[in-house]
PDB file of N, CA and C in Angstrom:
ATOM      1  N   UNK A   1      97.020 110.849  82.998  1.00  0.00           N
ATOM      2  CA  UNK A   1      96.585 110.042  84.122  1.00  0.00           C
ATOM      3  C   UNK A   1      95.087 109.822  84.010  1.00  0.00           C
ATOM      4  N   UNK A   2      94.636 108.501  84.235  1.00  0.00           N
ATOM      5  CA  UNK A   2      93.263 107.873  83.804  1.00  0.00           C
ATOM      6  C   UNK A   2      92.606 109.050  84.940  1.00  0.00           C
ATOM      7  N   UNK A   3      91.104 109.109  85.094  1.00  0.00           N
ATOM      8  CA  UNK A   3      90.642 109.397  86.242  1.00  0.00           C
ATOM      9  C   UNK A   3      90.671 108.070  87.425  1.00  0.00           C
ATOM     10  N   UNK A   4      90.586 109.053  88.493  1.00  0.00           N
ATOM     11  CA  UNK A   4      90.847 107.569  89.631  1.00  0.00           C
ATOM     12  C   UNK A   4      89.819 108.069  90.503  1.00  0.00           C
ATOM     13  N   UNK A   5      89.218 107.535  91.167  1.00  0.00           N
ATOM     14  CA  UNK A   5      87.708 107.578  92.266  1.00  0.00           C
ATOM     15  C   UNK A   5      89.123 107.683  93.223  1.00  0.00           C
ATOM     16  N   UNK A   6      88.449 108.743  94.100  1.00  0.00           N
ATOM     17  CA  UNK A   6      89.233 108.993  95.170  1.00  0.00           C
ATOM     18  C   UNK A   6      88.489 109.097  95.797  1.00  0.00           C
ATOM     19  N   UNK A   7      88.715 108.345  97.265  1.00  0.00           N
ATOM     20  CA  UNK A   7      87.862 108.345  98.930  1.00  0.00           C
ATOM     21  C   UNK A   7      88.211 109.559  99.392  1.00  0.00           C
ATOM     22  N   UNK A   8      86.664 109.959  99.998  1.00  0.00           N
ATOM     23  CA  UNK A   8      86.870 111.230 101.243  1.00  0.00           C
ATOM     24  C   UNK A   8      87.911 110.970 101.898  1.00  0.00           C
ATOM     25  N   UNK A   9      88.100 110.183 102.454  1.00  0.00           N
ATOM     26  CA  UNK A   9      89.156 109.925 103.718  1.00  0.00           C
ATOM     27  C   UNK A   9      90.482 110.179 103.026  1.00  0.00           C
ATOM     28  N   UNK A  10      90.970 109.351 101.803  1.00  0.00           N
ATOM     29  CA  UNK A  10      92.279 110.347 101.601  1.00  0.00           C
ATOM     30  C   UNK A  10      92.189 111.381 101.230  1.00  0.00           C
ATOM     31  N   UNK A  11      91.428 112.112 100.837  1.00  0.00           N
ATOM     32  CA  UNK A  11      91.558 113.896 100.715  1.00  0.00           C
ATOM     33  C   UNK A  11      91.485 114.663 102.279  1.00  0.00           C
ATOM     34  N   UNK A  12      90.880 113.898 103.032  1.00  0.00           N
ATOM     35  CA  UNK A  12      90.864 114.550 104.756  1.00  0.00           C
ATOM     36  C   UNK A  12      92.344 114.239 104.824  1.00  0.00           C
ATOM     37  N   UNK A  13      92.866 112.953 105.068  1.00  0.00           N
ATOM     38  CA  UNK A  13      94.272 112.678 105.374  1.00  0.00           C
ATOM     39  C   UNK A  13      95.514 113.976 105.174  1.00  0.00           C
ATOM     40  N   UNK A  14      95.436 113.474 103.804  1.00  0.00           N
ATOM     41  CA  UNK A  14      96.178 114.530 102.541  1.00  0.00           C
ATOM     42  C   UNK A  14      96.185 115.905 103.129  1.00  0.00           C
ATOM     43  N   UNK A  15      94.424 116.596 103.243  1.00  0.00           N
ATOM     44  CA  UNK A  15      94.155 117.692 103.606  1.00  0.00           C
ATOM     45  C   UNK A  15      94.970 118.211 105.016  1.00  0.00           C
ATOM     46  N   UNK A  16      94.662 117.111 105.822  1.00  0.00           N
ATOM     47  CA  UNK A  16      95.671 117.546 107.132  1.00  0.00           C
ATOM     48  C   UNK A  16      97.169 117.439 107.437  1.00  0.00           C
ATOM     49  N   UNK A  17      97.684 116.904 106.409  1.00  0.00           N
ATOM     50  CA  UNK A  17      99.461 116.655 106.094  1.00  0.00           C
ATOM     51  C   UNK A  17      99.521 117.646 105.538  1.00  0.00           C
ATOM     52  N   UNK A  18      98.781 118.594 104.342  1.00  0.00           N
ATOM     53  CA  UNK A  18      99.152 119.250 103.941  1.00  0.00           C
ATOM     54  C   UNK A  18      99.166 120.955 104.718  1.00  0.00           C
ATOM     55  N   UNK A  19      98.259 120.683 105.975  1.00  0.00           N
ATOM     56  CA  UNK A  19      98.206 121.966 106.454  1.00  0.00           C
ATOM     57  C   UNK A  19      99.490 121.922 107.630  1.00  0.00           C
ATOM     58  N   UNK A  20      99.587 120.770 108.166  1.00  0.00           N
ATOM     59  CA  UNK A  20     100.443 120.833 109.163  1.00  0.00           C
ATOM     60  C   UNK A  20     102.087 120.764 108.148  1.00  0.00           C
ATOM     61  N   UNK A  21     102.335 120.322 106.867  1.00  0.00           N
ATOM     62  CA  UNK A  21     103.359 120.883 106.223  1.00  0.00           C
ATOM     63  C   UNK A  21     103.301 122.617 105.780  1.00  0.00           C
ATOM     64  N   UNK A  22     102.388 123.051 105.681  1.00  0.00           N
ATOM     65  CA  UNK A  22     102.091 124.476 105.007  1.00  0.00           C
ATOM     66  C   UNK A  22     102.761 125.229 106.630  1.00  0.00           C
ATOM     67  N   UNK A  23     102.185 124.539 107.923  1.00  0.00           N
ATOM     68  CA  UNK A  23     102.774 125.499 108.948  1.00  0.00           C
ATOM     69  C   UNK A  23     104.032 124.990 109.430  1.00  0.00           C
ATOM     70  N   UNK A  24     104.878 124.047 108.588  1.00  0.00           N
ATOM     71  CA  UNK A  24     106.802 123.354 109.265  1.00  0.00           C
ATOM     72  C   UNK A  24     106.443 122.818 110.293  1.00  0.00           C
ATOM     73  N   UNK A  25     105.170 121.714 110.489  1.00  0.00           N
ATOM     74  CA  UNK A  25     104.977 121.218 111.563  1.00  0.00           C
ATOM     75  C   UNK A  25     104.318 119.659 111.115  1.00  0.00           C
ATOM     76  N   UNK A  26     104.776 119.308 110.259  1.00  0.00           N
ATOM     77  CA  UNK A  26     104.483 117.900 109.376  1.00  0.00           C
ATOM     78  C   UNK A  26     104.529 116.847 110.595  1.00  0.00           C
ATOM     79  N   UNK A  27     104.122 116.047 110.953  1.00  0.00           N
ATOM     80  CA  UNK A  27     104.859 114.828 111.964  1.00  0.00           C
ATOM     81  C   UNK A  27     104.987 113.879 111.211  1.00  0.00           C
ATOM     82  N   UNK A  28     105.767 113.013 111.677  1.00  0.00           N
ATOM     83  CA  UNK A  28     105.901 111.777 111.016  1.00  0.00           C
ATOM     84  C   UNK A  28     104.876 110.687 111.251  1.00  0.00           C
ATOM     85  N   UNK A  29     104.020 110.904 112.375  1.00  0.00           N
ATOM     86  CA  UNK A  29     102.759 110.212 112.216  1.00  0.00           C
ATOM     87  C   UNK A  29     101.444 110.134 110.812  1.00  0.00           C
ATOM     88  N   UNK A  30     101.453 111.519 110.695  1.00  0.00           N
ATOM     89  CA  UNK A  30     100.415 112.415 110.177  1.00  0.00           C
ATOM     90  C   UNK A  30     101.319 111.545 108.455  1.00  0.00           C
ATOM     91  N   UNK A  31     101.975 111.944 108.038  1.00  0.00           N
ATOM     92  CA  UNK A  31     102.950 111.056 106.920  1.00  0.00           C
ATOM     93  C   UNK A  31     102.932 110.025 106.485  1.00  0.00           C
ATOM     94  N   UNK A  32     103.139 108.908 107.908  1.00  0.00           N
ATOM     95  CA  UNK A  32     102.943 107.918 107.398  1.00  0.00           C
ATOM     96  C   UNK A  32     101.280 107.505 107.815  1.00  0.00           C
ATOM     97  N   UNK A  33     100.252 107.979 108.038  1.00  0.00           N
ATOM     98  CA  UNK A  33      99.338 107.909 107.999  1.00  0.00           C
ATOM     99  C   UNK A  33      98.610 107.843 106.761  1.00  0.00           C
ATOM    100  N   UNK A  34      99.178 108.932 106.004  1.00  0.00           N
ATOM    101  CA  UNK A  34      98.728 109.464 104.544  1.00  0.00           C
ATOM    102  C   UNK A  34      99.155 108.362 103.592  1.00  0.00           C
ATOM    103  N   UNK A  35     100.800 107.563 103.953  1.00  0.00           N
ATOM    104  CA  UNK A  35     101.231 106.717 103.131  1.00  0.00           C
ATOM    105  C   UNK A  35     100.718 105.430 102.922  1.00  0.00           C
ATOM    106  N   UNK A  36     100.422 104.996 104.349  1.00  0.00           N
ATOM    107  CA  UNK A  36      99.774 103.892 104.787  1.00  0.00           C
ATOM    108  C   UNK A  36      98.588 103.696 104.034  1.00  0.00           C
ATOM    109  N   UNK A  37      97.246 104.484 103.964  1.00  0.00           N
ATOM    110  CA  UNK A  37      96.337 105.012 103.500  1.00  0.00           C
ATOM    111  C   UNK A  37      96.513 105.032 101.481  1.00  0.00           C
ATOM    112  N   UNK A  38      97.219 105.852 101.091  1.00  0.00           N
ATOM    113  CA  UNK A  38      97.810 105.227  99.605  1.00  0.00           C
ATOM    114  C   UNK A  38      98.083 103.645  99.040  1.00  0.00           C
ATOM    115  N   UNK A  39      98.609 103.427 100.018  1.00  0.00           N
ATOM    116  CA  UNK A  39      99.257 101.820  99.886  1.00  0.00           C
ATOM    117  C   UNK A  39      98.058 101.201 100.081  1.00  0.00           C
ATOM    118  N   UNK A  40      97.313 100.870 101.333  1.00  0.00           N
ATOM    119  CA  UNK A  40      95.747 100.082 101.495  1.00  0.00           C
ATOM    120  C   UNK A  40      95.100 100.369  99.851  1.00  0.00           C
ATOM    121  N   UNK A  41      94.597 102.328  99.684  1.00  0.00           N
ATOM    122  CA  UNK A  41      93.581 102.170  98.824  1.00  0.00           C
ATOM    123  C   UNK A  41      94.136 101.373  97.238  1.00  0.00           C
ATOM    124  N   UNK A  42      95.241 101.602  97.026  1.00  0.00           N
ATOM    125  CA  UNK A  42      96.146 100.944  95.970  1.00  0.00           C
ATOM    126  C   UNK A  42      96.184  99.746  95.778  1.00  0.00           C
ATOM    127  N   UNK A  43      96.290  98.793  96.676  1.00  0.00           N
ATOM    128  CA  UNK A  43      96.314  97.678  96.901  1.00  0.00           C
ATOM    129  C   UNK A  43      95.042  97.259  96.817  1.00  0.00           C
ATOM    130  N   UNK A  44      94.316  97.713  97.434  1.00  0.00           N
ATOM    131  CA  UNK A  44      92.731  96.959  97.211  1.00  0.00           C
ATOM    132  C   UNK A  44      92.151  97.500  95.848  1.00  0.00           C
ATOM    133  N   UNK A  45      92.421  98.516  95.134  1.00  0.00           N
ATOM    134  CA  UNK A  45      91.674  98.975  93.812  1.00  0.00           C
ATOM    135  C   UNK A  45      92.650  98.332  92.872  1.00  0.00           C
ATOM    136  N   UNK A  46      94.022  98.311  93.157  1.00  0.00           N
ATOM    137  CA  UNK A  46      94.432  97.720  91.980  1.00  0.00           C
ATOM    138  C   UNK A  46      95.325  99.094  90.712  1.00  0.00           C
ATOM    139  N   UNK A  47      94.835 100.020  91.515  1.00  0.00           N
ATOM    140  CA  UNK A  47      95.642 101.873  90.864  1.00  0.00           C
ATOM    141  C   UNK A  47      97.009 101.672  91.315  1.00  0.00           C
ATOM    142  N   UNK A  48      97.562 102.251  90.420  1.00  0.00           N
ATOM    143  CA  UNK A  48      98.998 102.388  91.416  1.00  0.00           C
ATOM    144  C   UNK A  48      98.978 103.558  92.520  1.00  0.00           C
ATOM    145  N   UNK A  49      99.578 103.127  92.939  1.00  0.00           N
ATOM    146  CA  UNK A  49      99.888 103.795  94.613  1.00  0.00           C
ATOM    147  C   UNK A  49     100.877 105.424  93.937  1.00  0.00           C
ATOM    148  N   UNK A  50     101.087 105.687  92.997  1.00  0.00           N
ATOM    149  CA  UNK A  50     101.735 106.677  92.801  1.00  0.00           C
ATOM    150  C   UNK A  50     100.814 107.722  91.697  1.00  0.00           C
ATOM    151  N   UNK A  51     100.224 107.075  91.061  1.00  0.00           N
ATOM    152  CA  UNK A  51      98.934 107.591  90.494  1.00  0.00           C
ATOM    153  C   UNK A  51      98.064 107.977  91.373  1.00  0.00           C
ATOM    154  N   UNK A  52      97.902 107.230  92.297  1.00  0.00           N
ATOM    155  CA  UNK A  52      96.624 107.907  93.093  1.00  0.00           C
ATOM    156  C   UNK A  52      97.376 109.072  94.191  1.00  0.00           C
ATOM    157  N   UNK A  53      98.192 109.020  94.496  1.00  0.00           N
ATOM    158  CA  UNK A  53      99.251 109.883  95.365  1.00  0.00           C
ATOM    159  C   UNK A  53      98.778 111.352  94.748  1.00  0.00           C
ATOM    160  N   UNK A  54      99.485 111.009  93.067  1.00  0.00           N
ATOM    161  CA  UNK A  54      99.852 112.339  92.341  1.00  0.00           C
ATOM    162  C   UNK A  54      97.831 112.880  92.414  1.00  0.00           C
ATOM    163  N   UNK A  55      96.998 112.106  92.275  1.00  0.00           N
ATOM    164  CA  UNK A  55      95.732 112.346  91.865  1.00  0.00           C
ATOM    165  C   UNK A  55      95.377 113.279  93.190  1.00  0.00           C
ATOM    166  N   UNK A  56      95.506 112.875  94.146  1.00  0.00           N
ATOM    167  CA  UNK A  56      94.937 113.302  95.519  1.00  0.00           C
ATOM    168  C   UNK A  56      95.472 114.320  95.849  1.00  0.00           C
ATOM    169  N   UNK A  57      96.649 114.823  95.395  1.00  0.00           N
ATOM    170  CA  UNK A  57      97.885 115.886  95.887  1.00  0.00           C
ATOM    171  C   UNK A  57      96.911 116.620  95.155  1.00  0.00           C
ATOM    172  N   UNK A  58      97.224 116.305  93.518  1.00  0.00           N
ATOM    173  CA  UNK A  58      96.441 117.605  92.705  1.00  0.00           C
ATOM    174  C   UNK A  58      94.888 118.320  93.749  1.00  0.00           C
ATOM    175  N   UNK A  59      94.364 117.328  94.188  1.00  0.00           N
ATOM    176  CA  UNK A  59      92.907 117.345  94.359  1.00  0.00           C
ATOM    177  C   UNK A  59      92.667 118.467  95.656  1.00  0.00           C
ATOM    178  N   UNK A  60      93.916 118.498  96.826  1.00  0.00           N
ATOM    179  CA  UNK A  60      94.019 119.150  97.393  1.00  0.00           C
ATOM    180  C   UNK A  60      94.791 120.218  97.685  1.00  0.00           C
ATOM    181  N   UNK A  61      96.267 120.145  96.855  1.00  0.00           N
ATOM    182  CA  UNK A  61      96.727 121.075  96.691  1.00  0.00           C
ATOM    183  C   UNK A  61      96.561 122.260  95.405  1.00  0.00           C
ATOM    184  N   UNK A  62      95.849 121.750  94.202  1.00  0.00           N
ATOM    185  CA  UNK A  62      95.813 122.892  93.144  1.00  0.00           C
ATOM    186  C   UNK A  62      94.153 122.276  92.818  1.00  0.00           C
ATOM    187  N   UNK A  63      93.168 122.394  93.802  1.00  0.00           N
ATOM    188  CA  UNK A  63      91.658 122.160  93.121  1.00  0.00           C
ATOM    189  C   UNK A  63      90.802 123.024  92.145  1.00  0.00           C
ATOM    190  N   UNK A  64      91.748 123.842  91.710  1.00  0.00           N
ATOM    191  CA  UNK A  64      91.034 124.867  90.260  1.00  0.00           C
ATOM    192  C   UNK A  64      92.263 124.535  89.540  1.00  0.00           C
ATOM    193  N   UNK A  65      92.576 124.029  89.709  1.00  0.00           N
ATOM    194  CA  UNK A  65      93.604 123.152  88.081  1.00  0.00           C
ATOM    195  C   UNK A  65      92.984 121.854  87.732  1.00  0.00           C
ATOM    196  N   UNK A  66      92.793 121.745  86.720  1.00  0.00           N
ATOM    197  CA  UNK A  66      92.108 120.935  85.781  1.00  0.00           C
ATOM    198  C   UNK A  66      93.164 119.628  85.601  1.00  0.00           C
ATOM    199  N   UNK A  67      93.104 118.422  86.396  1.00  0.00           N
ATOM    200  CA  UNK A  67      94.248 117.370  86.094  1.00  0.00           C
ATOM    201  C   UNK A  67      94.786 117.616  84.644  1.00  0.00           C
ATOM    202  N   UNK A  68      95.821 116.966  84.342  1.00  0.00           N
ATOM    203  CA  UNK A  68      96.414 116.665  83.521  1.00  0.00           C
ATOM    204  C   UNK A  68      96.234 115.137  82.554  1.00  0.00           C
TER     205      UNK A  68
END
């Protein structure tokens, strides 16, 4: 996976889906907030929306793992 410039704002997003999934309390707001947010930055950069997904997950869920 190329490197991809990732916005603060989806790592905050991300960051807070991922805590309210870590406690079984995900909403479906908070979700499609995060998705919504993928799709915009995707669409306007021109990355795929699933590349930058996988990029941002890594970024907040394993940040001492070295992408792939």
């Amino acid at each position: 996976m190329a490197d991809i410039d990732i916005p603060p704002h989806l790592i905050d997003l991300e960051s807070a889906a991922w805590a309210e999934q870590q406690q079984g309390a995900l909403t479906f707001a908070a979700a499609d907030a995060v998705q919504a947010a993928y799709r915009e930055h995707a669409a306007a950069t021109g990355v795929s929306r699933l590349d930058l997904e996988m990029a941002v997950r890594q970024a907040v869920r394993h940040p001492e793992e070295p992408a792939a």
